[in-house]
Protein backbone atom coordinates (compact mmCIF):
# COMPACT_ATOMS: atom_id res chain seq x y z
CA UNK A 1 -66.01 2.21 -30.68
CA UNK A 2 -68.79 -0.49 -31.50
CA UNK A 3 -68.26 -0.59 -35.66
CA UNK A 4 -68.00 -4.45 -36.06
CA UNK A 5 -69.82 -7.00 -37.19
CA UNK A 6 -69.43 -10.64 -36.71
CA UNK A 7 -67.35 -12.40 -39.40
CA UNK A 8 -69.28 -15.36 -39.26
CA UNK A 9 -73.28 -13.93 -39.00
CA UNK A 10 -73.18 -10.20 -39.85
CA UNK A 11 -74.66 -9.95 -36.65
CA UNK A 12 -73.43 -6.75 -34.63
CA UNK A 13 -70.60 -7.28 -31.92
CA UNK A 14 -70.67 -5.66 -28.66
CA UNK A 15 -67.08 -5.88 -26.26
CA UNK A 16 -67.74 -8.11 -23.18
CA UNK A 17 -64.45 -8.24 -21.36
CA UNK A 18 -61.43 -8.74 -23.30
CA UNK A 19 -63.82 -10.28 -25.89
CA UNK A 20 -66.32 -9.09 -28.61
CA UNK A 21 -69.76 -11.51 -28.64
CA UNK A 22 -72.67 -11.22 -30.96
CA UNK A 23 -76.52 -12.69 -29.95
CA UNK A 24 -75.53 -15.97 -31.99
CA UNK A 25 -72.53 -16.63 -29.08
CA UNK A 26 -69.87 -15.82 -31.87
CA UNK A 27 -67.14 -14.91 -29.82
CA UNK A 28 -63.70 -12.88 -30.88
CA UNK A 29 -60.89 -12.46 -28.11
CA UNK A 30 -58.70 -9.10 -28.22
CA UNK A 31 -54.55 -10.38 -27.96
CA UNK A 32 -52.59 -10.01 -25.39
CA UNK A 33 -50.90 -6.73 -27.90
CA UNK A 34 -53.94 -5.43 -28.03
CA UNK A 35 -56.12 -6.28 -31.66
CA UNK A 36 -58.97 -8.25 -32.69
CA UNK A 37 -59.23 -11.26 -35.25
CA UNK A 38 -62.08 -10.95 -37.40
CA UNK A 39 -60.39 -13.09 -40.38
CA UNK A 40 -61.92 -16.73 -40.14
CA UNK A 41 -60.02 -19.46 -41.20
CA UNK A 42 -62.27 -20.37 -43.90
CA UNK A 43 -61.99 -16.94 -46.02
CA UNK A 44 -57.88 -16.70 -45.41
CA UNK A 45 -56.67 -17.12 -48.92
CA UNK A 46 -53.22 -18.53 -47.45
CA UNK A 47 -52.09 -20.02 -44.33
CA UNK A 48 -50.65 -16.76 -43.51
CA UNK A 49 -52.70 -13.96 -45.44
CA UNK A 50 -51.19 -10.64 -46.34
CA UNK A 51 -47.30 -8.98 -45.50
CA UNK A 52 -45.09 -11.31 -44.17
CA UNK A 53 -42.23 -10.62 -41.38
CA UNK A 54 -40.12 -9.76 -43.52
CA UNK A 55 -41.69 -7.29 -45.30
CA UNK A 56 -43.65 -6.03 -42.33
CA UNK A 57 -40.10 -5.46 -40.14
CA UNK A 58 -38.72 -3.75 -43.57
CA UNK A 59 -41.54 -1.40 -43.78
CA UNK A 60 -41.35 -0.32 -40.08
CA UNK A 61 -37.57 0.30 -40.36
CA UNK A 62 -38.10 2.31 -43.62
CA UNK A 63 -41.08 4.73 -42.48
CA UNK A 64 -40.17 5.40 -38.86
CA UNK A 65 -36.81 7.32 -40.70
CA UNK A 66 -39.37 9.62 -42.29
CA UNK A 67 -38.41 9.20 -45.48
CA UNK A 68 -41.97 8.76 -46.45
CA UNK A 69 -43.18 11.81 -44.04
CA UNK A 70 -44.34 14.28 -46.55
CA UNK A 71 -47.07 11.70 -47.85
CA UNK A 72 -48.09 11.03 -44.06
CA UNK A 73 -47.99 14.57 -43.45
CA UNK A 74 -50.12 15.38 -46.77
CA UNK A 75 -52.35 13.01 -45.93
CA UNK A 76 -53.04 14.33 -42.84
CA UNK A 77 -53.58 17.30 -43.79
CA UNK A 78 -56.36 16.56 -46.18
CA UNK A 79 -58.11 14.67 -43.35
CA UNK A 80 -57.81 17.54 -41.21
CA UNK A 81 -59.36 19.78 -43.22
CA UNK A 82 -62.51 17.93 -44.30
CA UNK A 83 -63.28 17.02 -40.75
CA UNK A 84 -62.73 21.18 -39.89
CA UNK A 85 -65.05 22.06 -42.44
CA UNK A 86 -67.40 19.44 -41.59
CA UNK A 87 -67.01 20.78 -37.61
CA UNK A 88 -66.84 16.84 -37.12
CA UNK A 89 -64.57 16.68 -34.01
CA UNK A 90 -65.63 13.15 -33.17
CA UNK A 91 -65.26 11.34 -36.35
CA UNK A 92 -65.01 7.58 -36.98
CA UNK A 93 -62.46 6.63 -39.31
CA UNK A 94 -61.13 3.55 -40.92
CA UNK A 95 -57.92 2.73 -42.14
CA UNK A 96 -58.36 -0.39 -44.40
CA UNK A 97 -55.19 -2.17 -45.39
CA UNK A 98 -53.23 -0.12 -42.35
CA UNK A 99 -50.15 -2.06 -42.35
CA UNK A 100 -47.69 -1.73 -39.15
CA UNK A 101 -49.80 1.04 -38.21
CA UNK A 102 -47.22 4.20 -39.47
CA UNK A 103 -49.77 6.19 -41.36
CA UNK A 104 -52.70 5.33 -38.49
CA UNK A 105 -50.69 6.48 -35.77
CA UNK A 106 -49.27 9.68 -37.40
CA UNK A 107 -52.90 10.79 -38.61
CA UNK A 108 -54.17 10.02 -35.05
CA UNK A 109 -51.58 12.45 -33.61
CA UNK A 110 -52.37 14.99 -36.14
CA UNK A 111 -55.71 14.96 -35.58
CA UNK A 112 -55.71 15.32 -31.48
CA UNK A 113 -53.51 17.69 -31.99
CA UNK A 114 -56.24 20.01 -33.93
CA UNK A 115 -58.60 19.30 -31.07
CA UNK A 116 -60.39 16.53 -33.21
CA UNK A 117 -61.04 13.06 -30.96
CA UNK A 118 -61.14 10.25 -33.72
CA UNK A 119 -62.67 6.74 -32.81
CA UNK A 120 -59.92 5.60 -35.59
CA UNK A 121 -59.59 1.62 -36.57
CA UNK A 122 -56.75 0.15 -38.22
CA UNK A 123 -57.51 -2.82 -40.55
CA UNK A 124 -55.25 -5.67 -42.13
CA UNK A 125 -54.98 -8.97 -43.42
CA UNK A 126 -52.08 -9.36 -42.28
CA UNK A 127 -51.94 -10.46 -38.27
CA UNK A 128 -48.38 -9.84 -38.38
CA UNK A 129 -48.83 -6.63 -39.38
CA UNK A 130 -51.50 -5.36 -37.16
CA UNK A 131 -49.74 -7.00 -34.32
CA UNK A 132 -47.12 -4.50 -34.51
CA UNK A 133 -49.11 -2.11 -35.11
CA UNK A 134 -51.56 -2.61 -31.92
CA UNK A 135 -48.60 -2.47 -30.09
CA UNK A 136 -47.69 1.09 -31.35
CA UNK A 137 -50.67 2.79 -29.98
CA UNK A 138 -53.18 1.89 -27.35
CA UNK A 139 -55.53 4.45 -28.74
CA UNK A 140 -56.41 2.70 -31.68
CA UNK A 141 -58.54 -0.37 -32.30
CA UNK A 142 -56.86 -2.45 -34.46
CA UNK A 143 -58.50 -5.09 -35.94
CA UNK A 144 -57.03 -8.23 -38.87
CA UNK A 145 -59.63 -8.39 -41.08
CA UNK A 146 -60.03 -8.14 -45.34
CA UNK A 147 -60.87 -5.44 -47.05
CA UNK A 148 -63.11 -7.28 -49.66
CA UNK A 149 -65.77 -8.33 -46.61
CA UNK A 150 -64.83 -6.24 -44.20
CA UNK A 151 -66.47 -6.83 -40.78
CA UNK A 152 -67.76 -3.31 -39.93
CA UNK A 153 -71.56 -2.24 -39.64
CA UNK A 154 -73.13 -0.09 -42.68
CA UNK A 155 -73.00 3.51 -42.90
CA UNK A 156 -70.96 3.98 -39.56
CA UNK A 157 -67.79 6.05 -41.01
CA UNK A 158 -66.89 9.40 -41.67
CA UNK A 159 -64.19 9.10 -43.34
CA UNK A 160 -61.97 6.07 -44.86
CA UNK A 161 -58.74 6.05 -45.66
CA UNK A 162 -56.75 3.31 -48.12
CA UNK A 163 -52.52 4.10 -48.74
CA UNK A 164 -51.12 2.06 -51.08
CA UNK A 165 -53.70 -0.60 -50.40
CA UNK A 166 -56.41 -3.15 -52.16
CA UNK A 167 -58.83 -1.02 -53.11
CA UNK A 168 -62.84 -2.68 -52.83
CA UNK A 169 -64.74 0.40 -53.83
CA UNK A 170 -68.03 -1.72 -53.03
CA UNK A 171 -67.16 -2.58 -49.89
CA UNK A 172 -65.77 1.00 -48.85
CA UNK A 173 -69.30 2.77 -50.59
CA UNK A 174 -71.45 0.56 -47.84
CA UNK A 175 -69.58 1.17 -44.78
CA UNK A 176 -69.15 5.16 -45.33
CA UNK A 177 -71.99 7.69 -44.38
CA UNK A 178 -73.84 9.72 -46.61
CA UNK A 179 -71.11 12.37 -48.04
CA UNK A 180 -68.48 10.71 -45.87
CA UNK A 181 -65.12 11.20 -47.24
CA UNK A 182 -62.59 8.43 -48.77
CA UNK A 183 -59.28 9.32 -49.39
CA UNK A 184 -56.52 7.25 -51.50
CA UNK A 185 -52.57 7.70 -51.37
CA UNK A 186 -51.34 6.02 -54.72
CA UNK A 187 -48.43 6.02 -56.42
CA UNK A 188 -48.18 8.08 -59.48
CA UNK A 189 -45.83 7.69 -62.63
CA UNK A 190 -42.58 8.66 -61.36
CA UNK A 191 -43.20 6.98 -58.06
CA UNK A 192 -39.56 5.73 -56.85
CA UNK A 193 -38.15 6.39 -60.74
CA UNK A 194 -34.54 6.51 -59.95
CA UNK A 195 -34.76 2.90 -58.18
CA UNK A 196 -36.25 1.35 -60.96
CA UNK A 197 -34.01 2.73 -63.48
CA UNK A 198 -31.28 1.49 -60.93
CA UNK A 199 -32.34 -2.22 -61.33
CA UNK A 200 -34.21 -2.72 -64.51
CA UNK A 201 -33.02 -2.93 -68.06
CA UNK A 202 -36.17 -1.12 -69.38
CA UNK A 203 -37.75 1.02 -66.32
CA UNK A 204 -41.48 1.78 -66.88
CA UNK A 205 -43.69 4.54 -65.51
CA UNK A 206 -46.34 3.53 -62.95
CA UNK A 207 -49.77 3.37 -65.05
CA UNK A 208 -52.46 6.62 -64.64
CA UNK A 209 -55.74 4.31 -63.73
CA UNK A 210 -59.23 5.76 -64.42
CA UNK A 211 -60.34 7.10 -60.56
CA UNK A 212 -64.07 7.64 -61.26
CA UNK A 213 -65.91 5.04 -58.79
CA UNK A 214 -69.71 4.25 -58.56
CA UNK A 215 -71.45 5.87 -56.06
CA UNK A 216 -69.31 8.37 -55.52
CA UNK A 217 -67.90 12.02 -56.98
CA UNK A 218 -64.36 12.90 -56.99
CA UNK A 219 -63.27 16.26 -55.59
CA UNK A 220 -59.85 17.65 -55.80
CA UNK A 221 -56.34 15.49 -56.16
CA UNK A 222 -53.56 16.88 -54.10
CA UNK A 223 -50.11 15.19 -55.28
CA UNK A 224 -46.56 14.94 -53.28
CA UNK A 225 -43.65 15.12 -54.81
CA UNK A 226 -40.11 15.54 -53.21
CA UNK A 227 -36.98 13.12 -53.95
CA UNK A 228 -35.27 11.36 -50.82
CA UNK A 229 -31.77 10.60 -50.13
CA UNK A 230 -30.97 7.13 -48.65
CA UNK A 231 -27.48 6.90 -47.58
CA UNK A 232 -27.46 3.29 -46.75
CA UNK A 233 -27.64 -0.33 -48.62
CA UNK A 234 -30.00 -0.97 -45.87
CA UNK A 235 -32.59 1.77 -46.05
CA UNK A 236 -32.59 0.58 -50.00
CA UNK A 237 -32.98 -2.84 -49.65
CA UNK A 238 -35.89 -1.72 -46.95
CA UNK A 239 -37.65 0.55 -49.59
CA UNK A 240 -37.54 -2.35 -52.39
CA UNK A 241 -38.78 -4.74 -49.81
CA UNK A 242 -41.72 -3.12 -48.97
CA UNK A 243 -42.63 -2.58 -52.54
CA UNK A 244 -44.44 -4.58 -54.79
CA UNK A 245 -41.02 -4.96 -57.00
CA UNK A 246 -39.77 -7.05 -54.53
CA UNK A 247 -42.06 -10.85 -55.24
CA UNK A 248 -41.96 -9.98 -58.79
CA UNK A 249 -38.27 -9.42 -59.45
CA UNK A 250 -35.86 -11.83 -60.38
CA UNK A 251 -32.35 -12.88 -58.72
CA UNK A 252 -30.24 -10.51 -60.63
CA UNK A 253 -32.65 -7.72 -60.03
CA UNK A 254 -32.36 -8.20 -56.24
CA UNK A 255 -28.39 -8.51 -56.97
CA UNK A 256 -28.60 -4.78 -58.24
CA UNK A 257 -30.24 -3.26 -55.26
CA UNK A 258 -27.69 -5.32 -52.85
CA UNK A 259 -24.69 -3.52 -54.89
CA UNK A 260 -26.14 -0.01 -54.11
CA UNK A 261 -24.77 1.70 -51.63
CA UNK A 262 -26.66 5.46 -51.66
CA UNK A 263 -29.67 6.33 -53.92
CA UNK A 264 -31.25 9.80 -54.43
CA UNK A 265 -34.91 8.64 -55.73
CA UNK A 266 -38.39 10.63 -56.19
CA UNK A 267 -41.56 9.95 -54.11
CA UNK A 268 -44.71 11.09 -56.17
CA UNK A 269 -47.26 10.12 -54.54
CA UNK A 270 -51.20 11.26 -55.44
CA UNK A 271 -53.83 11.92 -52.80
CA UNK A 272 -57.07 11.15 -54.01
CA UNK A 273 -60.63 12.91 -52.09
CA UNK A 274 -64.28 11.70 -53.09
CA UNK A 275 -67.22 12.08 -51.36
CA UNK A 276 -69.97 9.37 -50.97
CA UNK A 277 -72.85 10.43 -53.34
């Protein structure tokens, strides 16, 4: 896979060794796990951008139980079908704002399972993240990068996929192909319901956003929604971790979820499919 540019120039960056170079001398070493940093020092936001340990272990422990399987599985299947209908069986995808890797790895499987031989990236802006992920699967390029200038050439992907991640619709419009496919996995009103009216006073429903983007036309909306049994304070405190809730809730919230000991809670989760005008 040759899809990235230089963070620095713009240039294009071709692999030499254990390395990617561009003409300007620009040089990028791959880790010893296995990913590429494309995040310069001077556009990281924070001394450490994006998910922390914490949340990154608390995510891994959470999704590799399945309990968030049906949305992987849903949004697998939606990839699998455009690229079938397309006859694309070589596609180049991008998975901005990957994470640990769960989703990448699980679509990846899907997809070579269906005789279809992705060149699939997994970006983050988290190195943390992406180093656990990289050291998931071998037969992924993962790369730490942002999703607001993302280092990847113009009009090089098929298809693009964003769950539960920063959404930079300008960004994602220049690096997709003519009628190449993006896909979005967000969280719809009664997304994780029961937990919030575990913990908060005054529970609130997640808002419906306007999904009509510039540049491109929205087909179809394909929504999962299942509830999920966690028998364990652990798997609980996991699942608020990982959330947004977690940096904006106060001392006595995070109290509540340490009491709980078992929670029955919905996932509704909406999976989004426009194609680049």
């Amino acid at each position: 896979m040759n899809i990235f540019t230089c963070p620095v120039c713009k240039g294009k960056l071709s692999p030499k060794g254990k390395s990617y170079c561009c003409k300007k001398g620009h040089s990028f070493d791959c880790s010893a796990s296995g990913y590429i940093h494309l995040l310069p020092a001077n556009k990281m936001r924070s001394k450490i951008p994006g998910d922390n340990k914490e949340m990154v272990n608390a995510r891994r422990s959470f999704l590799h139980k399945g309990y968030y399987e049906p949305i992987s599985e849903g949004m697998n299947r939606v990839v699998g079908e455009e690229l079938l209908r397309a006859q694309n069986v070589q596609p180049t995808i991008l998975d901005v704002g990957c994470g640990e890797g769960y989703y990448t790895t699980r679509l990846y499987e899907s997809l070579t399972e269906h005789s279809i031989e992705p060149e699939l990236c997994g970006m983050d802006i988290s190195k943390i993240a992406v180093n656990a992920a990289a050291k998931s699967s071998r037969d992924i390029l993962w790369a730490v990068g942002s999703s607001f200038d993302l280092p990847i050439r113009d009009s090089c992907c098929d298809v693009l996929i964003s769950m539960f991640a920063p959404i930079c619709i300008d960004e994602f419009r220049r690096v997709l192909k003519k009628q190449g496919v993006l896909v979005f996995a967000v969280a719809s009103t009664k997304h994780l319901w029961e937990l919030k009216e575990a913990i908060y006073d005054e529970p609130y429903e997640n808002k419906k956003v306007d999904h009509t983007y510039e540049g491109f036309t929205f087909e179809r909306k394909e929504k999962v929604h299942t509830t999920i049994h966690l028998p364990s304070q652990e798997d609980i405190s996991n699942l608020f971790t990982m959330t947004p809730y977690y940096y904006k809730s106060s001392v006595q919230t995070a109290e509540k979820v340490h009491a709980l000991t078992q929670l029955d809670t919905q996932i509704e989760v909406d999976i989004l499919i426009y194609r680049k005008n």
